[in-house]
Protein backbone atom coordinates (compact mmCIF):
# COMPACT_ATOMS: atom_id res chain seq x y z
CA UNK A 1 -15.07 -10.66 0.02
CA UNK A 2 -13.75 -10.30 3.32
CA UNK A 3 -12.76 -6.60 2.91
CA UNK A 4 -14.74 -3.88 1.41
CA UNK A 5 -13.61 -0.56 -0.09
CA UNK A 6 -15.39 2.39 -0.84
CA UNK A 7 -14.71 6.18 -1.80
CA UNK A 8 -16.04 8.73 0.27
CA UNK A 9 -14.97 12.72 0.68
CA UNK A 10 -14.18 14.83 3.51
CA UNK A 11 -12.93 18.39 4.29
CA UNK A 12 -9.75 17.76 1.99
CA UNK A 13 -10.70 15.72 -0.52
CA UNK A 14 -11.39 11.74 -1.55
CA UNK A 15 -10.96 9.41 0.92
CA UNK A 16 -10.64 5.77 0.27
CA UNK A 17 -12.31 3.48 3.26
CA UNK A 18 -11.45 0.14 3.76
CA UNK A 19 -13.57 -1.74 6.31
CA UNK A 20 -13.15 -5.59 7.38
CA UNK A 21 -15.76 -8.65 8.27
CA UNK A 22 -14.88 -10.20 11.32
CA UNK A 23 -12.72 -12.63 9.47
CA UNK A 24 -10.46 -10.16 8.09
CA UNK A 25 -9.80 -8.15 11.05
CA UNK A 26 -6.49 -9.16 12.13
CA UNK A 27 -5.49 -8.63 8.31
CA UNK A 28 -7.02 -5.31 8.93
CA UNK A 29 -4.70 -4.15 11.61
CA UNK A 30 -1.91 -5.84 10.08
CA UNK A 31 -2.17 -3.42 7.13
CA UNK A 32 -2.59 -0.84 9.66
CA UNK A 33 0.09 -1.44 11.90
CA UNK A 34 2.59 -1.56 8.60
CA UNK A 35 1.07 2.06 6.98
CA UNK A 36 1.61 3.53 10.58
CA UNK A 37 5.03 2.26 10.77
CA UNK A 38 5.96 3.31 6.71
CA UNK A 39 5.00 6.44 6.94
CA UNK A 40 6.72 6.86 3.66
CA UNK A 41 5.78 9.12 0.73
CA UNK A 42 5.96 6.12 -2.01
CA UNK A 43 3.06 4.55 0.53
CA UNK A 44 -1.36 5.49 0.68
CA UNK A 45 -1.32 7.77 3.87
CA UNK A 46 -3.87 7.04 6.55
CA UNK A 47 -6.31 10.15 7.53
CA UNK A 48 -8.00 7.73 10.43
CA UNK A 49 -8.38 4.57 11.77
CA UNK A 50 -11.32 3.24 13.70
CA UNK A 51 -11.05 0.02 16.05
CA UNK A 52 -13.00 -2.82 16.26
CA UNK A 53 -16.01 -3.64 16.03
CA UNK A 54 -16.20 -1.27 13.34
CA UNK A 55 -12.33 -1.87 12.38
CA UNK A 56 -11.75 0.53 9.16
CA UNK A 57 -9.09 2.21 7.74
CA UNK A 58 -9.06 5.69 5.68
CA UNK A 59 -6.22 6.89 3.64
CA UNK A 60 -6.05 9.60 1.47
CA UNK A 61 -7.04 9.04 -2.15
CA UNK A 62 -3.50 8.45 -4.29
CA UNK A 63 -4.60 7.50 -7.95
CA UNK A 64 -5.21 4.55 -9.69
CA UNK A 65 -4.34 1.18 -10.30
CA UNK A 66 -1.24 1.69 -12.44
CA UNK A 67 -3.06 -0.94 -14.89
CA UNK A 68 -5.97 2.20 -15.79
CA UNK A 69 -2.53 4.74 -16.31
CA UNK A 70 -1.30 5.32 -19.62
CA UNK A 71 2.34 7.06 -20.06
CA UNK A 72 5.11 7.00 -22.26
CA UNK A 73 8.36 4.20 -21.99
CA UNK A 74 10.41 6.78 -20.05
CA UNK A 75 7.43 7.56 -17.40
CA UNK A 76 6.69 3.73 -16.85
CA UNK A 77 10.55 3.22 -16.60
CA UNK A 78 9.98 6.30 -13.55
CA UNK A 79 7.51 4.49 -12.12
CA UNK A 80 9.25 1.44 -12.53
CA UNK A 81 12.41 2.66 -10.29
CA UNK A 82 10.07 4.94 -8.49
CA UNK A 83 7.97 1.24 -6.84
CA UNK A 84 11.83 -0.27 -6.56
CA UNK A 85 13.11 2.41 -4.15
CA UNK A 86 9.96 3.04 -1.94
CA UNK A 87 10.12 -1.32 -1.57
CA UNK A 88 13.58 -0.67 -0.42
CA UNK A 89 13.10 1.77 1.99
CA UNK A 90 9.99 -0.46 3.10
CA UNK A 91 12.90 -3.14 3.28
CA UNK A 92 15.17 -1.52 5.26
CA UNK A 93 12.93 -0.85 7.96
CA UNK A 94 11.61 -4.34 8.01
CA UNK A 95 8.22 -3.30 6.20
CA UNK A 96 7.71 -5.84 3.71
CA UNK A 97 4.25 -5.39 1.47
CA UNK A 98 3.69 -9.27 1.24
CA UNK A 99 2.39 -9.33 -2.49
CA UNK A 100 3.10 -6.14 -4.83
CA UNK A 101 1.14 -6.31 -7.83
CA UNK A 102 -0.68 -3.97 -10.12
CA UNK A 103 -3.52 -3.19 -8.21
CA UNK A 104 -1.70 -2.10 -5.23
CA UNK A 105 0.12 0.39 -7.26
CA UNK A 106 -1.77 3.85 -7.49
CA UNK A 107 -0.62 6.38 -9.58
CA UNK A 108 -2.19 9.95 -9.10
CA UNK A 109 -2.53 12.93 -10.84
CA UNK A 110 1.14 13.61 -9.84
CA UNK A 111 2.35 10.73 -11.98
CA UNK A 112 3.87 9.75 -8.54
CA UNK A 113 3.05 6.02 -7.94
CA UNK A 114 1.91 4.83 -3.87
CA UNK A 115 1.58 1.72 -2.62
CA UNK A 116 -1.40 0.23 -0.90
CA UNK A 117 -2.74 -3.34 0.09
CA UNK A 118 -0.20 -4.13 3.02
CA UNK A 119 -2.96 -6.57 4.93
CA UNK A 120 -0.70 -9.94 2.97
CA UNK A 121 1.58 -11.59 5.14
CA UNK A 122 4.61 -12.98 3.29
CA UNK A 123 4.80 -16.95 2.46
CA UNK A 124 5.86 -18.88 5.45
CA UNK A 125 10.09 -19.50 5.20
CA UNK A 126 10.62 -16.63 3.58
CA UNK A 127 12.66 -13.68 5.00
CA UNK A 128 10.99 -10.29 6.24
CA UNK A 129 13.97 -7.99 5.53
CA UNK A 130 15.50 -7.76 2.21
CA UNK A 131 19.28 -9.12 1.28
CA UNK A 132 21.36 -8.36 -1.49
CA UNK A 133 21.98 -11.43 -3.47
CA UNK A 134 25.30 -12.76 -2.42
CA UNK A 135 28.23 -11.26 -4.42
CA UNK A 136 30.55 -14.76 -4.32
């Protein structure tokens, strides 16, 4: 594993802390560099970030892996469009997560889901903003 995560607590509440092995720390920063610039309530906010050659990341606890939550057709159809529209905002500032599945998809006690795991690059030849599919 070239990342490791662990849960630890401070002043206001769980903390999630993600630290990298020398191999991963350019991944690292990536995912860094991408959560500083989304900013974006749909997305894990950071509470501090440490260089190398400690290089770790802490973001505020948001939930679970939407594969542990439970909920009823309407609240997954929520979530659902809830994960579409904070992508497209991502999107249209050029943020683009690199590989969305269900563990990067938290939900907390909210019901409110947040995205985390931004440290993939997308596949080589494909584009970094998203386009509507052409209408002709």
């Amino acid at each position: 594993m070239d990342m490791h995560v662990r849960l630890d607590m401070d002043d206001n509440g769980p903390v999630v802390v993600k630290t990298a092995t020398p191999a991963a720390v350019d991944r690292l920063r990536l995912e860094i560099e991408r959560l500083q610039q989304a900013a974006h309530p749909g997305v894990v906010a950071i509470v501090a970030v440490a260089d190398p050659p400690a290089c770790e990341l802490r973001t505020r606890y948001a939930g679970e892996p939407v594969g542990a939550w439970a909920g009823t057709l309407a609240s997954v159809a929520g979530l659902g469009a809830a994960v579409a529209t904070t992508l497209a905002d991502l999107h249209g500032v050029g943020i683009v997560h690199g590989r969305v599945d269900a563990g990067h998809i938290l939900v907390g006690e909210d019901g409110r889901p947040r995205l985390c795991g931004f440290s993939h690059r997308a596949a080589p030849g494909r584009p970094t903003m998203w386009r509507p599919w052409p209408t002709s």
